[in-house]
PDB file of N, CA and C in Angstrom:
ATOM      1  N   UNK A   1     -50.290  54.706  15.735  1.00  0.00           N
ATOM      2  CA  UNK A   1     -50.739  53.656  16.622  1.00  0.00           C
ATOM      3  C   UNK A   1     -49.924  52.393  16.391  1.00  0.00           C
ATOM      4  N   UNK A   2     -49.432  51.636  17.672  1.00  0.00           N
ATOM      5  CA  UNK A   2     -48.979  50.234  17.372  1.00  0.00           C
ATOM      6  C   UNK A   2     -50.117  49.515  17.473  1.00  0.00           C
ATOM      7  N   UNK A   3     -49.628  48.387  16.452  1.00  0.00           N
ATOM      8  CA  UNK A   3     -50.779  47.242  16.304  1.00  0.00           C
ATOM      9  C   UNK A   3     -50.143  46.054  17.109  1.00  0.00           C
ATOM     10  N   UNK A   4     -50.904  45.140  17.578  1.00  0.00           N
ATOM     11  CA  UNK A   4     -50.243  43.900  18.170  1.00  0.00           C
ATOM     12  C   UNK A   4     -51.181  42.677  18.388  1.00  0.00           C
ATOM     13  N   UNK A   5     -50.972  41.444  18.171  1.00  0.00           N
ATOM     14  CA  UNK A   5     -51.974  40.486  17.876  1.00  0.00           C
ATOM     15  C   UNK A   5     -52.690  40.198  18.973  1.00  0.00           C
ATOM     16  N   UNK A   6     -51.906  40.355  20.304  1.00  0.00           N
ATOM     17  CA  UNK A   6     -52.675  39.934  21.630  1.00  0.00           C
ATOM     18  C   UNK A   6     -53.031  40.896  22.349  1.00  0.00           C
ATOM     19  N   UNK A   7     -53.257  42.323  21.814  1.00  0.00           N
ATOM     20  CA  UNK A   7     -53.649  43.506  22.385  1.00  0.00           C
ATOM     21  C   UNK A   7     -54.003  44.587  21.901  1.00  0.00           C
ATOM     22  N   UNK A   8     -55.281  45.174  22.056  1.00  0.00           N
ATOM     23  CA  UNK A   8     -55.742  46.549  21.443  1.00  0.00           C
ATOM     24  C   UNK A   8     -54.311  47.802  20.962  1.00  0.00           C
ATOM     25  N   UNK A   9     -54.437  48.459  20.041  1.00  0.00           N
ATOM     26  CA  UNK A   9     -53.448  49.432  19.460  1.00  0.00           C
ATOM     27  C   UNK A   9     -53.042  50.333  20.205  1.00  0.00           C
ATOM     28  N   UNK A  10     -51.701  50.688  20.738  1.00  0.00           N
ATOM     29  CA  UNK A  10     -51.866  51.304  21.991  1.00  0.00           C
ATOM     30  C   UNK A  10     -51.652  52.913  21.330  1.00  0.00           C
ATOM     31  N   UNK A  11     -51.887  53.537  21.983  1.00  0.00           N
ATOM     32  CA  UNK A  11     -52.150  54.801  21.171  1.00  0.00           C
ATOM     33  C   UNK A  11     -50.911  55.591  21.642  1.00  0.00           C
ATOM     34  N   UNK A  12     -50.706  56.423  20.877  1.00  0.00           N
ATOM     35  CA  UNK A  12     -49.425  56.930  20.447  1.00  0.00           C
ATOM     36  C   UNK A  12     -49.391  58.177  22.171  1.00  0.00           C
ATOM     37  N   UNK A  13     -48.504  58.818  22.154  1.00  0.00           N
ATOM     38  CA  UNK A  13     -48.189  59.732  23.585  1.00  0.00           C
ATOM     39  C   UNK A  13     -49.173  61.218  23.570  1.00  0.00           C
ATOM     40  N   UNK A  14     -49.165  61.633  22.087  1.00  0.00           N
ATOM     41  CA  UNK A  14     -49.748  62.875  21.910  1.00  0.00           C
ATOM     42  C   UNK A  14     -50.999  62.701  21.730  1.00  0.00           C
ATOM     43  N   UNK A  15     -51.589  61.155  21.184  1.00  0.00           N
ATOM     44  CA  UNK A  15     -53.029  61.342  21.426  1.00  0.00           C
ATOM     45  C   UNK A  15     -53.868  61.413  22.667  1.00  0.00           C
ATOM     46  N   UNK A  16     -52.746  60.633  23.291  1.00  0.00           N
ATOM     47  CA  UNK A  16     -52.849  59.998  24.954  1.00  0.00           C
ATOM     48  C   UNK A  16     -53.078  61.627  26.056  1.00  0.00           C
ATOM     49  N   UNK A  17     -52.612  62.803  25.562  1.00  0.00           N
ATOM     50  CA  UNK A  17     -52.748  63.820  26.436  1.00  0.00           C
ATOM     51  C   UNK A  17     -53.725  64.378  26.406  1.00  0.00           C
ATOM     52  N   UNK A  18     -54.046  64.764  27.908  1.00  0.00           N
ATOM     53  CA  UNK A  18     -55.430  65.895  28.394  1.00  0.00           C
ATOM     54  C   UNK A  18     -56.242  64.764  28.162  1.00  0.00           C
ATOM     55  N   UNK A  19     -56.522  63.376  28.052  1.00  0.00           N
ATOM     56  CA  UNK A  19     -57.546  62.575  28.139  1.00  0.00           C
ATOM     57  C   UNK A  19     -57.698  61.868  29.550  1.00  0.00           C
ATOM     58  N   UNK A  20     -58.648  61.836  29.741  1.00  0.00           N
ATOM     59  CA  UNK A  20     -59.783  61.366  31.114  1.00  0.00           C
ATOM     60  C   UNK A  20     -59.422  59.689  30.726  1.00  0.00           C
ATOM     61  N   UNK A  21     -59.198  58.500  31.322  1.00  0.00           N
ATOM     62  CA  UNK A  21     -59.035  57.637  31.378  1.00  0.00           C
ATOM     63  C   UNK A  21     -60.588  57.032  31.012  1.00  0.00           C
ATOM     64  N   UNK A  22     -60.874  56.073  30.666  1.00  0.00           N
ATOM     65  CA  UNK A  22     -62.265  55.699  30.326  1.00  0.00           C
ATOM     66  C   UNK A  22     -62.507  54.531  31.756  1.00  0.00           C
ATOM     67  N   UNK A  23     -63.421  53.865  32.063  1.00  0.00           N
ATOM     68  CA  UNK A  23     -64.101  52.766  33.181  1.00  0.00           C
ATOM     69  C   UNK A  23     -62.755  51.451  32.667  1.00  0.00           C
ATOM     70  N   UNK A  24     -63.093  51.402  31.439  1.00  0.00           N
ATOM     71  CA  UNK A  24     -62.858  50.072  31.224  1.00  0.00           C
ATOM     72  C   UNK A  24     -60.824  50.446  31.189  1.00  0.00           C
ATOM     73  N   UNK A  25     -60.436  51.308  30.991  1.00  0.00           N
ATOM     74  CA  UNK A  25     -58.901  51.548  31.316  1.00  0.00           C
ATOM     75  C   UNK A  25     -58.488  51.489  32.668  1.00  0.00           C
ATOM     76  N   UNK A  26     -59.623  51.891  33.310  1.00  0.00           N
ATOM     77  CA  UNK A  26     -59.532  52.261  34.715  1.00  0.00           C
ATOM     78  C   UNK A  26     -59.353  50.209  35.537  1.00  0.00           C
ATOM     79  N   UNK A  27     -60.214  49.884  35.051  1.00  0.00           N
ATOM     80  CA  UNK A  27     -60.203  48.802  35.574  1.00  0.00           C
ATOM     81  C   UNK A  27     -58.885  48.002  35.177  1.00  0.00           C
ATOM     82  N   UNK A  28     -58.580  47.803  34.081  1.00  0.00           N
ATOM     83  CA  UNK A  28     -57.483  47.029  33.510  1.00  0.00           C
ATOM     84  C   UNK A  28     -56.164  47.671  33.918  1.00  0.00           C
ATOM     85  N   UNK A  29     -56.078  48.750  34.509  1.00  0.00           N
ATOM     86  CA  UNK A  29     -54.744  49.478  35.294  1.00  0.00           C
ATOM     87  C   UNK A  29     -54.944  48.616  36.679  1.00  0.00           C
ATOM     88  N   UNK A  30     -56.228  48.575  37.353  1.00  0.00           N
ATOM     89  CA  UNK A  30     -56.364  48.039  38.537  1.00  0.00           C
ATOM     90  C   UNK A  30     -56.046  46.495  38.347  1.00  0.00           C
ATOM     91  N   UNK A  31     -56.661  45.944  37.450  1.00  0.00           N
ATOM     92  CA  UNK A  31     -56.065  44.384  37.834  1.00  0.00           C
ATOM     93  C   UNK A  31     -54.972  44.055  36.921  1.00  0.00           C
ATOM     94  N   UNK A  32     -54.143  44.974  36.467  1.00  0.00           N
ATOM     95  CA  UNK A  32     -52.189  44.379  36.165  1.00  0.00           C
ATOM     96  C   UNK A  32     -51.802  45.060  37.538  1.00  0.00           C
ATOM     97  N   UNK A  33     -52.184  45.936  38.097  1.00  0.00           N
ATOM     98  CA  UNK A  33     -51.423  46.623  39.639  1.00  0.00           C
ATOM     99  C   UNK A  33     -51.625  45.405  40.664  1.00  0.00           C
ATOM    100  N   UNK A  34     -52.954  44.996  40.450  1.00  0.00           N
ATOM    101  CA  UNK A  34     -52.803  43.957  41.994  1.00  0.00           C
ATOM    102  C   UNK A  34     -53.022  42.718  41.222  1.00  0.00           C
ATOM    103  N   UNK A  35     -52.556  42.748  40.000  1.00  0.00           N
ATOM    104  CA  UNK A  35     -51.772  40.709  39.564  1.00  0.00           C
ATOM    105  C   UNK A  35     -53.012  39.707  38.836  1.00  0.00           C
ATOM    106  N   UNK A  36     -54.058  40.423  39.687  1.00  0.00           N
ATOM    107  CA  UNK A  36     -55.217  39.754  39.221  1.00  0.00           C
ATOM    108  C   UNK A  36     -55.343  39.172  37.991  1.00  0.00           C
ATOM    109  N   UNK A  37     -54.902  40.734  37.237  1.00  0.00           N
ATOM    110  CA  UNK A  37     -55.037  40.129  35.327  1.00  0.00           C
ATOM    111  C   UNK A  37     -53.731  38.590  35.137  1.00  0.00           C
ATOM    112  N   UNK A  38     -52.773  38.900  35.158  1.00  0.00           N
ATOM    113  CA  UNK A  38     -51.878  37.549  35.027  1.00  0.00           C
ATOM    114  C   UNK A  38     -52.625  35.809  35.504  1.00  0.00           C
ATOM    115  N   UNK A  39     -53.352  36.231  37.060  1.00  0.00           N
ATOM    116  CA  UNK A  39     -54.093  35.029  37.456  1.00  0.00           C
ATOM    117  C   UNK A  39     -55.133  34.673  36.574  1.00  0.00           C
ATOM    118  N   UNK A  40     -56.085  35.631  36.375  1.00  0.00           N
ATOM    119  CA  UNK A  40     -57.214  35.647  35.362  1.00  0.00           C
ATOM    120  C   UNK A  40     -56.614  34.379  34.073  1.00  0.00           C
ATOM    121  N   UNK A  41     -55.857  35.212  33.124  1.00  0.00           N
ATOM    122  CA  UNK A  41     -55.012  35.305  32.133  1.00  0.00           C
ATOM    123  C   UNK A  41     -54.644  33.481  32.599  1.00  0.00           C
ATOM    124  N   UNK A  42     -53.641  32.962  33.231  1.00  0.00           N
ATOM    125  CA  UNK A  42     -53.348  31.748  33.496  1.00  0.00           C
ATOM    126  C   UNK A  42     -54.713  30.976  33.608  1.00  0.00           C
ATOM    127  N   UNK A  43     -55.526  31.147  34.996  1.00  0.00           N
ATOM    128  CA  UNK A  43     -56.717  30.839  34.667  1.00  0.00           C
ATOM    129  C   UNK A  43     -57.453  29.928  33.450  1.00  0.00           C
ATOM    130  N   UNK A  44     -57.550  30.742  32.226  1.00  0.00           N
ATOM    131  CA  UNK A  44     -57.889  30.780  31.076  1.00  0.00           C
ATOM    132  C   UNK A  44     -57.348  29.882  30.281  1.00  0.00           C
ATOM    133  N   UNK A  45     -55.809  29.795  30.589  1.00  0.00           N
ATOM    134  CA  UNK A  45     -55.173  28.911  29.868  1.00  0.00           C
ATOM    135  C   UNK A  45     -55.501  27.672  30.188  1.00  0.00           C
ATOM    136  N   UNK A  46     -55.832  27.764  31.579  1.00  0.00           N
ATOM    137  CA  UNK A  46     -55.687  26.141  31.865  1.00  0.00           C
ATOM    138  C   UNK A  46     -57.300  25.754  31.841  1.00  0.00           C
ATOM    139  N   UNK A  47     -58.219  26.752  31.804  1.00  0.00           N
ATOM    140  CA  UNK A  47     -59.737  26.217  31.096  1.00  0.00           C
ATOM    141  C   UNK A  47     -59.662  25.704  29.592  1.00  0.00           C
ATOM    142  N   UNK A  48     -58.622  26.606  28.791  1.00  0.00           N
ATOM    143  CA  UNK A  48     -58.682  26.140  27.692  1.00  0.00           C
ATOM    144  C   UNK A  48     -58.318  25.272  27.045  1.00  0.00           C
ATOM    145  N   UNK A  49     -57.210  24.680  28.057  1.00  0.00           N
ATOM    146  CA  UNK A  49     -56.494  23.462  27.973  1.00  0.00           C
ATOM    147  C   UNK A  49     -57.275  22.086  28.131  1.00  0.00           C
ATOM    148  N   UNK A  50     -58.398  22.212  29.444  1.00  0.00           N
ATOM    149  CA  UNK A  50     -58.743  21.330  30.255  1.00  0.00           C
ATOM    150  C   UNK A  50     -60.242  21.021  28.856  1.00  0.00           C
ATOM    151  N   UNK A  51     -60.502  21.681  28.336  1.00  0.00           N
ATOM    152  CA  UNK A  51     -61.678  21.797  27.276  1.00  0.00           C
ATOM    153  C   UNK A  51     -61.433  21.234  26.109  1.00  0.00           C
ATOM    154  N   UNK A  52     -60.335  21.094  25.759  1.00  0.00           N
ATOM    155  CA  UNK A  52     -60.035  20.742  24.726  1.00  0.00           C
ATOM    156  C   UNK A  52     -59.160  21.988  23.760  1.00  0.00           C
ATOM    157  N   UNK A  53     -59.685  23.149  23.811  1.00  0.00           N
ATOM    158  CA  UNK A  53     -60.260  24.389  23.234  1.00  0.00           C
ATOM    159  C   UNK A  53     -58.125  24.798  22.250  1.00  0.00           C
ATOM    160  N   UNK A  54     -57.515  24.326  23.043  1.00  0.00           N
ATOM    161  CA  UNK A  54     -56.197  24.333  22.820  1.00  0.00           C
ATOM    162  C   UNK A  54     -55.597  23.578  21.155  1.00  0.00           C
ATOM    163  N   UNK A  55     -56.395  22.091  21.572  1.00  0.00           N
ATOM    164  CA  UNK A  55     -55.618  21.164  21.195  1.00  0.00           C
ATOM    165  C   UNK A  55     -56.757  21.236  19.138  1.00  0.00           C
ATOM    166  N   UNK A  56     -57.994  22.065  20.100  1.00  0.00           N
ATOM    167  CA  UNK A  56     -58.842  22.165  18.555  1.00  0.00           C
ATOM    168  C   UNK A  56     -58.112  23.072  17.809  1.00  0.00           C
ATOM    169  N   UNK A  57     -57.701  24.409  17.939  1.00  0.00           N
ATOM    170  CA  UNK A  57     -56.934  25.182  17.719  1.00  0.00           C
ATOM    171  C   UNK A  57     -55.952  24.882  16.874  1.00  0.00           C
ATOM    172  N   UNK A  58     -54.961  24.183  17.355  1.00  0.00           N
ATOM    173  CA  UNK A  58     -54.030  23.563  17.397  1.00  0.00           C
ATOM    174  C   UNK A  58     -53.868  22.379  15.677  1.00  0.00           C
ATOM    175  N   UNK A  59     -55.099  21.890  15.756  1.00  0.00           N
ATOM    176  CA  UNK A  59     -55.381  21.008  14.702  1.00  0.00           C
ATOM    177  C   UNK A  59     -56.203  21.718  13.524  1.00  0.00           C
ATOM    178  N   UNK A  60     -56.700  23.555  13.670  1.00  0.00           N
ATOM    179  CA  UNK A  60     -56.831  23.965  12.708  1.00  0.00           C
ATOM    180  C   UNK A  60     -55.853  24.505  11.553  1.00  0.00           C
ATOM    181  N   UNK A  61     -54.869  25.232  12.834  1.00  0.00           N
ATOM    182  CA  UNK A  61     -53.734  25.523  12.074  1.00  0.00           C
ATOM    183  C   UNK A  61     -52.979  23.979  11.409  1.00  0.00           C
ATOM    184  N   UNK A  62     -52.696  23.182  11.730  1.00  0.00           N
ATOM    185  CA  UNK A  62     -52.207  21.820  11.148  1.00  0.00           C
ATOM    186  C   UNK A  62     -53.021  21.570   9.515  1.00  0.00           C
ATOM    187  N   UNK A  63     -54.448  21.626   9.838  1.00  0.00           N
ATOM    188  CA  UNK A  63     -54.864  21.571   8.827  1.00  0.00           C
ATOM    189  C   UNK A  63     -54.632  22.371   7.718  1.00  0.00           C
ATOM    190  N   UNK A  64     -54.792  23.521   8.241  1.00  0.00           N
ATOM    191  CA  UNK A  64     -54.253  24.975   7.071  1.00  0.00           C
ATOM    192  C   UNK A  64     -53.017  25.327   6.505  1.00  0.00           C
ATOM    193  N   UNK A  65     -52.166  24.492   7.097  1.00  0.00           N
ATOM    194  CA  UNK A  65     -50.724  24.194   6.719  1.00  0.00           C
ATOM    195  C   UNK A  65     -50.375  23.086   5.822  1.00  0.00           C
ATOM    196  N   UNK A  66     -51.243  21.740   6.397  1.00  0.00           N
ATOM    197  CA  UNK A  66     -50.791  20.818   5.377  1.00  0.00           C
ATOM    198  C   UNK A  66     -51.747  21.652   4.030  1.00  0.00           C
ATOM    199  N   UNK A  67     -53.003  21.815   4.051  1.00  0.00           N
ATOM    200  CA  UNK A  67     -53.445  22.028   2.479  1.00  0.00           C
ATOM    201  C   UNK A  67     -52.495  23.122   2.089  1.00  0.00           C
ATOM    202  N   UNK A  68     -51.994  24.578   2.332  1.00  0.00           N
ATOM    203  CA  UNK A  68     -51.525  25.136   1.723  1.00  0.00           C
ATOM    204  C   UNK A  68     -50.063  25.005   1.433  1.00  0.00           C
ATOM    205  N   UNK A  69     -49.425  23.998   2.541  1.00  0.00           N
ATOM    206  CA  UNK A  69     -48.009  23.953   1.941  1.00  0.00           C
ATOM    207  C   UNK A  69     -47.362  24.687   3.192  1.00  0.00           C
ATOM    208  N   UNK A  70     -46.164  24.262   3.719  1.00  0.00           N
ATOM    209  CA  UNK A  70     -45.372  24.419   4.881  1.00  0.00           C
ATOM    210  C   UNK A  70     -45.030  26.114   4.113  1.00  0.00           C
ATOM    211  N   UNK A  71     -44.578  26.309   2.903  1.00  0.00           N
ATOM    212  CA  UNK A  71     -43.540  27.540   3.073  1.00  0.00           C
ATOM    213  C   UNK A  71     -44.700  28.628   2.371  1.00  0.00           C
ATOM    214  N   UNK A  72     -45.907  28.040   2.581  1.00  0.00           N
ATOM    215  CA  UNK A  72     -47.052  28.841   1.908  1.00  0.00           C
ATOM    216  C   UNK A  72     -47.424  29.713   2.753  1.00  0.00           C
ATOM    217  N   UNK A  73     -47.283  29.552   4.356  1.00  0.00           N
ATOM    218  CA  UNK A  73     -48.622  29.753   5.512  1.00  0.00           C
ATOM    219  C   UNK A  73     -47.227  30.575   6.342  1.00  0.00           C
ATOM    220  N   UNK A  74     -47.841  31.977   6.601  1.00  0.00           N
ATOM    221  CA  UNK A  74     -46.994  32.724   7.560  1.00  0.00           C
ATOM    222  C   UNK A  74     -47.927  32.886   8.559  1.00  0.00           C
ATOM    223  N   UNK A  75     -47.493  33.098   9.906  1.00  0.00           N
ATOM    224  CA  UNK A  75     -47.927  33.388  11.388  1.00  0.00           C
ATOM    225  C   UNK A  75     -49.081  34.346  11.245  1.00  0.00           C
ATOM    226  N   UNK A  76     -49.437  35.306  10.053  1.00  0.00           N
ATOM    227  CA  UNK A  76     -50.557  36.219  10.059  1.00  0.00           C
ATOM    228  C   UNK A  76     -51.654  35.833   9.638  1.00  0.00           C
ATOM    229  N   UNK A  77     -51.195  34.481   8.130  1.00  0.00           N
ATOM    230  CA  UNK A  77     -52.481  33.798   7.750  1.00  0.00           C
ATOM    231  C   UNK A  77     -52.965  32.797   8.824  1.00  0.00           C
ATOM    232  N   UNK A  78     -52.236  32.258   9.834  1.00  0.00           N
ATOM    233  CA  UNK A  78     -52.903  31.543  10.537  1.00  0.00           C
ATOM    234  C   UNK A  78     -53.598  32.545  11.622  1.00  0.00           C
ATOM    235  N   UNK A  79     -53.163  33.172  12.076  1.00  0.00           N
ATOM    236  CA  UNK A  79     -53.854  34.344  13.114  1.00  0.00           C
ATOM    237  C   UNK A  79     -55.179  34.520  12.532  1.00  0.00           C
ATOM    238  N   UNK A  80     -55.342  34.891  11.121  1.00  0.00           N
ATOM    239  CA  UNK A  80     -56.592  35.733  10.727  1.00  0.00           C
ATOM    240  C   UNK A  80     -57.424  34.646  10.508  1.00  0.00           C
ATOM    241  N   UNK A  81     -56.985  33.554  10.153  1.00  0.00           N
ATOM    242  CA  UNK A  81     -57.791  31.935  10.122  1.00  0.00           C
ATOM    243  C   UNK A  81     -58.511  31.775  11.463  1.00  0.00           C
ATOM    244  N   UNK A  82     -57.529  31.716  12.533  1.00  0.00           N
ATOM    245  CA  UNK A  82     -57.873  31.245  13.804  1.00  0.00           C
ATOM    246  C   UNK A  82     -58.281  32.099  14.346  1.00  0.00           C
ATOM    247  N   UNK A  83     -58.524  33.579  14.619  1.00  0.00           N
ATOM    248  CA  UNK A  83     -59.070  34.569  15.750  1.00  0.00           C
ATOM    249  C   UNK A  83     -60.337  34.646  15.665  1.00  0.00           C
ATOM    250  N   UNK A  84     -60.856  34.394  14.653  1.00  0.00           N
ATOM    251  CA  UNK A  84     -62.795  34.551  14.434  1.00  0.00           C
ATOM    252  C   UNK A  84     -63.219  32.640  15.231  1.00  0.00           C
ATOM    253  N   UNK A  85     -62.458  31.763  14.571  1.00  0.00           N
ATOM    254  CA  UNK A  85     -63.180  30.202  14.888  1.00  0.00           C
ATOM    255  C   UNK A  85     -62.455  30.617  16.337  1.00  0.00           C
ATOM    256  N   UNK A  86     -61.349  30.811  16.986  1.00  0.00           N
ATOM    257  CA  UNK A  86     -61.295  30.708  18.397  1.00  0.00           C
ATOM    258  C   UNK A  86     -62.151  31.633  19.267  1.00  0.00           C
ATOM    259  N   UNK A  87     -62.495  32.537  18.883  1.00  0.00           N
ATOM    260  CA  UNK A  87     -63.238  33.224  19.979  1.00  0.00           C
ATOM    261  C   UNK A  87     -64.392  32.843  19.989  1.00  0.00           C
ATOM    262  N   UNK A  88     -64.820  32.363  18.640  1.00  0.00           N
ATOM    263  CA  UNK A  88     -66.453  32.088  18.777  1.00  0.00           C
ATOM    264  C   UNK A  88     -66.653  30.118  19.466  1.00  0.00           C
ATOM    265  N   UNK A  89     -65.922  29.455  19.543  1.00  0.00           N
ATOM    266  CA  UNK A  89     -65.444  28.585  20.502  1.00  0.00           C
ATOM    267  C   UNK A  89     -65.402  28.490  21.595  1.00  0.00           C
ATOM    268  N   UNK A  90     -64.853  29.607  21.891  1.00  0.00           N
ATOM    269  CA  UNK A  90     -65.044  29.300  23.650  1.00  0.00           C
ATOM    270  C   UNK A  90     -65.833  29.022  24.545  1.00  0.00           C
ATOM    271  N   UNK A  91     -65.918  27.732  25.297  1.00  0.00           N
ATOM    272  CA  UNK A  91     -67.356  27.596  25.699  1.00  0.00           C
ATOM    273  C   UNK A  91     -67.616  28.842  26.852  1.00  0.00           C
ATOM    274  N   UNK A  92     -69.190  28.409  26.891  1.00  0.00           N
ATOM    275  CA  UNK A  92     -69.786  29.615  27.640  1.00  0.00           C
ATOM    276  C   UNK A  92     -69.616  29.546  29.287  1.00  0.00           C
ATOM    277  N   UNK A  93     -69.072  28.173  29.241  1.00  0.00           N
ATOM    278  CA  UNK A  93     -68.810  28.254  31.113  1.00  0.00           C
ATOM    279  C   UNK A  93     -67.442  28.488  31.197  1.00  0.00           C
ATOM    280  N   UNK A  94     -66.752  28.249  30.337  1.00  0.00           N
ATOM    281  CA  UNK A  94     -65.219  29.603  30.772  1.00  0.00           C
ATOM    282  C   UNK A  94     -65.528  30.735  30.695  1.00  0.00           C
ATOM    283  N   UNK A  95     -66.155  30.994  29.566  1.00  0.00           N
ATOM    284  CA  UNK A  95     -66.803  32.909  29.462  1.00  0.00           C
ATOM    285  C   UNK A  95     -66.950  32.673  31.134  1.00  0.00           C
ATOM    286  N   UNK A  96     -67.951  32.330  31.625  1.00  0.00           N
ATOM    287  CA  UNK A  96     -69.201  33.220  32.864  1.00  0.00           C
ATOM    288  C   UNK A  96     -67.986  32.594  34.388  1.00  0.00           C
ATOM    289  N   UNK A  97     -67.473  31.742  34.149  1.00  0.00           N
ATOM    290  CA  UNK A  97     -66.533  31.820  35.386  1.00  0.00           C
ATOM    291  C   UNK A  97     -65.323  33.059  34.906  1.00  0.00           C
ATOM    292  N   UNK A  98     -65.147  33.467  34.378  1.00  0.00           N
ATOM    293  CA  UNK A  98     -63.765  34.354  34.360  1.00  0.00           C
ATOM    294  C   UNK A  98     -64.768  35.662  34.388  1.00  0.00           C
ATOM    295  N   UNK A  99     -66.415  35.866  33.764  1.00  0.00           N
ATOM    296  CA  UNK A  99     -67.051  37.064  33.932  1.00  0.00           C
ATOM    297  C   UNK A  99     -66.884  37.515  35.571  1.00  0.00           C
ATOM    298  N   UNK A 100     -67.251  35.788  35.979  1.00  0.00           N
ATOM    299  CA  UNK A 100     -67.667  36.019  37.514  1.00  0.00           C
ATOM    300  C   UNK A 100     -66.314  36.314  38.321  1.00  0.00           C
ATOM    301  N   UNK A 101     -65.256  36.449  38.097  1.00  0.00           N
ATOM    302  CA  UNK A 101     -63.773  36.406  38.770  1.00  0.00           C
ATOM    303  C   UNK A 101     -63.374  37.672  38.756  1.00  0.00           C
ATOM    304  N   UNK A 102     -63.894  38.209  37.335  1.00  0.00           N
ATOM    305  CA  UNK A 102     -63.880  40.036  37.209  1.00  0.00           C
ATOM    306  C   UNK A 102     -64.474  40.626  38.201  1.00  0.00           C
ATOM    307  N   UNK A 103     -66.333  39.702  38.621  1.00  0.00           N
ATOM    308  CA  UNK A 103     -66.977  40.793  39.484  1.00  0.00           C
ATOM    309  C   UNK A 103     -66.847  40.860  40.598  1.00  0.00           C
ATOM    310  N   UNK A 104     -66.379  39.394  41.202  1.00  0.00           N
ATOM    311  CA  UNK A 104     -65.539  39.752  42.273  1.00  0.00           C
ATOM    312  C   UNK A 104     -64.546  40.331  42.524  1.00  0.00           C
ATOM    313  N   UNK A 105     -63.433  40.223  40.995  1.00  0.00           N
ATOM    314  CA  UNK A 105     -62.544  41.420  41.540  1.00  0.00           C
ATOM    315  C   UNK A 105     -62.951  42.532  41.676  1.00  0.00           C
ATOM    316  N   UNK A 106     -63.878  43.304  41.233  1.00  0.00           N
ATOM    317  CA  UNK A 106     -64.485  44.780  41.106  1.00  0.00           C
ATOM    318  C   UNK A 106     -64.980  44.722  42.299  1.00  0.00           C
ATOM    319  N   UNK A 107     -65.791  44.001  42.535  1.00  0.00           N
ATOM    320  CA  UNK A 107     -66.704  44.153  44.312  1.00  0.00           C
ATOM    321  C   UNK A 107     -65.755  44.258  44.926  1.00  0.00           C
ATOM    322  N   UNK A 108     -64.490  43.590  45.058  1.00  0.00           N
ATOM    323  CA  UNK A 108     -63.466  43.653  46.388  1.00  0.00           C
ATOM    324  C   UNK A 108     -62.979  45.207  46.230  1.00  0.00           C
ATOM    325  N   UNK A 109     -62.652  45.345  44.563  1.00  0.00           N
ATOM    326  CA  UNK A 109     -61.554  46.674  44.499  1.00  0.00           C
ATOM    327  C   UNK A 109     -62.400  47.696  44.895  1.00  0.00           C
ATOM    328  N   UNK A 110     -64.086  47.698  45.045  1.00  0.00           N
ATOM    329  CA  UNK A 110     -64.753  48.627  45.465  1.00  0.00           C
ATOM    330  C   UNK A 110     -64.868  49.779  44.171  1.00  0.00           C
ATOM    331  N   UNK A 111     -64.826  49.280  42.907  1.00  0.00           N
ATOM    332  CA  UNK A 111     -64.790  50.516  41.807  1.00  0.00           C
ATOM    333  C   UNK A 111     -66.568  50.575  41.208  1.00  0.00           C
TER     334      UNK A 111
END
């Protein structure tokens, strides 16, 4: 399996055969085909921007750098610092507008 920080492990070719696609694959094929996911995806950025949600982020890693030292802190210790405090951050009215952008995309795609 590959691992990757901004995306589930994608599974190797031979595990991938004779398998039935699951709902939630099914859907995420449908919105990179019609773009949706990229809009979504931008979307997001610019809620997270407009929130603050960026710039908090932003000033955790700063913090975790000056205490440990510039040549102390590699790109993985800040990842594993920041992926639990950023997700649990996000406010709940970006959650339920991007929930609600999914269900309209699903109602339109008819799935």
């Amino acid at each position: 399996m590959k691992h990757s920080v901004n995306r589930p492990p994608t599974p190797d070719a031979a595990e991938d055969q004779g398998k039935e696609p699951t709902l939630q694959e099914i859907i995420n094929i449908k919105l990179i085909e019609s773009g949706e996911k990229e809009r979504l995806m931008e979307l997001l950025r610019e809620r997270l921007i407009d929130c603050g949600w960026k710039d908090e982020m932003k000033a955790l890693c700063r913090a975790h750098v000056k205490k440990k030292g510039r040549t102390n802190v590699t790109v993985d210790d800040l990842v594993h610092l920041i992926t639990p405090k950023g997700r649990a951050s996000v406010p709940d009215s970006v959650k339920a507008e991007l929930l609600q952008r999914i269900r309209t995309f699903l109602m339109s795609a008819a799935l």
